[in-house]
Protein backbone atom coordinates (compact mmCIF):
# COMPACT_ATOMS: atom_id res chain seq x y z
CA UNK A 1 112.86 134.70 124.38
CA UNK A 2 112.12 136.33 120.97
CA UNK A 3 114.68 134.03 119.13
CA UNK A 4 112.54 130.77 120.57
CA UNK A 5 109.22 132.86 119.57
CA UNK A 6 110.82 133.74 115.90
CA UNK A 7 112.20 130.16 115.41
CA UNK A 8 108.83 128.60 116.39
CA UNK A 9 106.99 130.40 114.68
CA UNK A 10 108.77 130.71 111.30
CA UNK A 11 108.69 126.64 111.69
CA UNK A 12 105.08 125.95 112.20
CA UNK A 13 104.36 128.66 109.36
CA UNK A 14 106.60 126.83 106.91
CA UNK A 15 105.58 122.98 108.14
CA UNK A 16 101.76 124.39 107.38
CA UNK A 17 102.56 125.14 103.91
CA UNK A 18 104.43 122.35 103.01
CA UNK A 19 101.55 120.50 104.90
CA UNK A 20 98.99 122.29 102.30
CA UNK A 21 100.86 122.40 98.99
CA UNK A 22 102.73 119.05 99.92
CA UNK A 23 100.38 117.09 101.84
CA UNK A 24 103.63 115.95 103.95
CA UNK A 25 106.19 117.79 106.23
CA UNK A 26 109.82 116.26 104.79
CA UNK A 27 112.47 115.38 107.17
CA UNK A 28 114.62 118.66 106.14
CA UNK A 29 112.14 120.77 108.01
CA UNK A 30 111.62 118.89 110.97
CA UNK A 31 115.34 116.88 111.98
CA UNK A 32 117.05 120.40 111.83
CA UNK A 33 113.75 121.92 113.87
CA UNK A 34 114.11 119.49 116.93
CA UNK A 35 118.08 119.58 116.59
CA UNK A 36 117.93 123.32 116.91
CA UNK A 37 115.39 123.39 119.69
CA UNK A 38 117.23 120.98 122.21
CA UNK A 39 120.86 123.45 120.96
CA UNK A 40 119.36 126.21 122.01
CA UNK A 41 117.97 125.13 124.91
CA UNK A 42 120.87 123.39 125.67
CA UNK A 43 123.57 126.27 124.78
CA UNK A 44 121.41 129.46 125.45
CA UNK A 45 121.22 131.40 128.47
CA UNK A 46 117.91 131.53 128.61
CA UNK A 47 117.10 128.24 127.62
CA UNK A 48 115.72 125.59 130.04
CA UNK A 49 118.04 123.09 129.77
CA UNK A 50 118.57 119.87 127.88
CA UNK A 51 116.18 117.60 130.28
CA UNK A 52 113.38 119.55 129.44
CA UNK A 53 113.50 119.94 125.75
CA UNK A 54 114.38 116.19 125.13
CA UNK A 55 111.65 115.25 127.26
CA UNK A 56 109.47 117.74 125.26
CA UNK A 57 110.24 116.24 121.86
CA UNK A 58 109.96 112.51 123.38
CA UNK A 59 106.71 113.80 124.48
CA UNK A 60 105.78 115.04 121.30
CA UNK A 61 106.78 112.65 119.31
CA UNK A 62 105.10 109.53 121.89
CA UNK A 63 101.20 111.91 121.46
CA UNK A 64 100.91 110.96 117.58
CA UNK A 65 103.04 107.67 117.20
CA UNK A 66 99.51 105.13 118.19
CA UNK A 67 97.19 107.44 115.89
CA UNK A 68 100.10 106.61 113.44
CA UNK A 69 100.27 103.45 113.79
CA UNK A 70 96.70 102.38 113.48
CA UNK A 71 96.84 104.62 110.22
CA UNK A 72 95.01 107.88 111.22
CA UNK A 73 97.90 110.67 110.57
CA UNK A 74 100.93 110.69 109.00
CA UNK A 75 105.08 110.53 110.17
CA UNK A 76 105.33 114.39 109.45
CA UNK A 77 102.70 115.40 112.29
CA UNK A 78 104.47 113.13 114.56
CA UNK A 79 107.95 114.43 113.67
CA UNK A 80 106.41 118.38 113.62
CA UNK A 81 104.92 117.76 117.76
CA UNK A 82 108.55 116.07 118.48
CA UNK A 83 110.38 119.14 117.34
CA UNK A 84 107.88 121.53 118.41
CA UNK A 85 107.83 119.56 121.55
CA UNK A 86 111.77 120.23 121.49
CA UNK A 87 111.19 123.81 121.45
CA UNK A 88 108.37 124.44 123.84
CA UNK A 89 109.39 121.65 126.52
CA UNK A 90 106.26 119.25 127.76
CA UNK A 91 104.25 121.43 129.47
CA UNK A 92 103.49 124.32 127.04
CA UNK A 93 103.66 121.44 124.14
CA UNK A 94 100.55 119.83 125.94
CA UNK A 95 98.95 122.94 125.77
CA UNK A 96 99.46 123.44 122.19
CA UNK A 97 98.16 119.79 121.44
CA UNK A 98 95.32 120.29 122.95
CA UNK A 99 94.38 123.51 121.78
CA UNK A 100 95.14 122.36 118.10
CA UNK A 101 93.07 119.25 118.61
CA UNK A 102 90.20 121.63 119.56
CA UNK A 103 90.94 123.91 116.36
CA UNK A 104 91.08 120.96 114.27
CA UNK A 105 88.08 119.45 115.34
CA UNK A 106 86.45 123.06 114.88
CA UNK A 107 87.16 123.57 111.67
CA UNK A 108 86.73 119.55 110.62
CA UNK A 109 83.17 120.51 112.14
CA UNK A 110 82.77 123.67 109.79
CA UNK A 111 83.86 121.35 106.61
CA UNK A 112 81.57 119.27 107.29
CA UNK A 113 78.54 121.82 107.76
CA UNK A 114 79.71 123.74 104.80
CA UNK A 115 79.76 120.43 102.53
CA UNK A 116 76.89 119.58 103.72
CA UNK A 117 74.78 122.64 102.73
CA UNK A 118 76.64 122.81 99.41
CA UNK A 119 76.63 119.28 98.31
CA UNK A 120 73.76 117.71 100.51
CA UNK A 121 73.89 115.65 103.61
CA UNK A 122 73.63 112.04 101.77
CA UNK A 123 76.48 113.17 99.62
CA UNK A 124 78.51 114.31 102.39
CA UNK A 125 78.09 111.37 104.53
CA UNK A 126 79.33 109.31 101.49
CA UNK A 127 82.46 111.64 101.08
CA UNK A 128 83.88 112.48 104.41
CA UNK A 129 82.38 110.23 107.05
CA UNK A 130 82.26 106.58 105.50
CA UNK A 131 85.41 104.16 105.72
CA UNK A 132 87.36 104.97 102.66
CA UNK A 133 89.29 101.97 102.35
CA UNK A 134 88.36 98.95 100.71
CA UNK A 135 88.68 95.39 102.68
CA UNK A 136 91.33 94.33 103.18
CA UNK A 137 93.44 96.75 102.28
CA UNK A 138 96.19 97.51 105.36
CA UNK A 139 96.55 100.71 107.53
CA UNK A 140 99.15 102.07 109.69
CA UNK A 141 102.74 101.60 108.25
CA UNK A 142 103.83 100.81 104.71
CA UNK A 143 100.80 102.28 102.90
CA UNK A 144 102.77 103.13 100.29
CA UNK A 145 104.34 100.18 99.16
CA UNK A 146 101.08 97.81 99.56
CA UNK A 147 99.32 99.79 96.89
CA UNK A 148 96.43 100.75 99.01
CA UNK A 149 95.15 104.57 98.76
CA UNK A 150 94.93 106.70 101.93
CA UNK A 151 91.63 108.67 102.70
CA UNK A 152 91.96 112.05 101.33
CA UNK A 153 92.99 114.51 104.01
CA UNK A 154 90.49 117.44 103.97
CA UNK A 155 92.81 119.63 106.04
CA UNK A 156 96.42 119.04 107.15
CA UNK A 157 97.19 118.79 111.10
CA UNK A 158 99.90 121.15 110.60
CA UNK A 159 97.75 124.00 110.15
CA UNK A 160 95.82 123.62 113.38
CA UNK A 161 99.47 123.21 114.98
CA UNK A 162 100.41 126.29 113.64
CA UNK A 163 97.24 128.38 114.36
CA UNK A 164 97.21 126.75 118.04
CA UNK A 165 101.18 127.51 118.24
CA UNK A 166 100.84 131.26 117.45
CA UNK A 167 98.22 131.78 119.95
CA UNK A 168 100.02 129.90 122.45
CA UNK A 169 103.27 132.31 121.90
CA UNK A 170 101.08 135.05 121.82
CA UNK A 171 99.58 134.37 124.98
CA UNK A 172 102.87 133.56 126.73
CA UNK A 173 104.21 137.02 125.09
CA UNK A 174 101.83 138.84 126.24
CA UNK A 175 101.78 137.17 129.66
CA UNK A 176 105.83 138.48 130.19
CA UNK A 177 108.03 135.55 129.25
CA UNK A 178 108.30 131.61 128.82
């Protein structure tokens, strides 16, 4: 149990600071993450077996491919949940998803009210909750290469992951196993 706990959570730690310093979580974190998760699962005694952790990271990576796809997150968060999901199996993966949507929203929610009381509500509204794209320019895949700018990211979804993660393996820790 403590090399799953160790490898998850030395994972989400370094996904969240590529996340921040990056703004992206590169393939050579997460293809080696969900490759490792369904191996050990797979090949370790303890593990739960290959069924589980593929159908973990196909779970993970189906919760973030539509938000993707209409242009509201990026490939890395759905690639991060796929190998997470790869490590934690579907159950405690849905867990963790929904606890980092609620930390996520939380602390979107205390950006906001902190903006706001620095910078004033008109200027706020104007900065964080307006469309920032300009007609006509696309969303969803191939952002890149159309020339269109994405909305600034206030905080990358890899840091709620990680925060929701580590309480997650603390609680199952604590609790007396996986």
């Amino acid at each position: 149990m403590w090399i799953l706990v160790v490898a998850v959570g030395l994972y989400v730690a370094l996904a969240a600071a590529t996340d921040l310093r990056m703004r992206r979580i590169p393939n050579y974190l997460t293809v080696p993450a969900a490759l490792a998760g369904l191996a050990y699962h797979t090949l370790a005694p303890t593990g739960w077996g290959l069924g589980t952790s593929a159908g973990g990271l196909a779970v993970g990576f189906a919760l973030l491919l539509l938000p993707w796809l209409a242009g509201g997150g990026g490939m890395g968060d759905v690639k991060l949940l796929a190998a997470l999901g790869a490590w934690l199996g579907t159950r405690w993966l849905l867990i963790t998803f929904a606890v980092s949507a609620c930390c996520a929203a939380a602390i979107a929610l205390g950006v906001l009210v902190f903006a706001a009381t620095q910078q004033g509500v008109a200027d706020t509204s104007r900065r964080y909750l307006r469309a920032r794209r300009p007609s006509g320019v696309p969303t969803g895949r191939g952002r890149g290469k159309s020339g269109g700018k994405r909305p600034a990211r206030v905080l990358p979804f890899a840091v709620p992951v990680a925060l929701s993660t580590y309480a997650v393996l603390a609680w199952l820790v604590v609790r007396g196993g996986l």
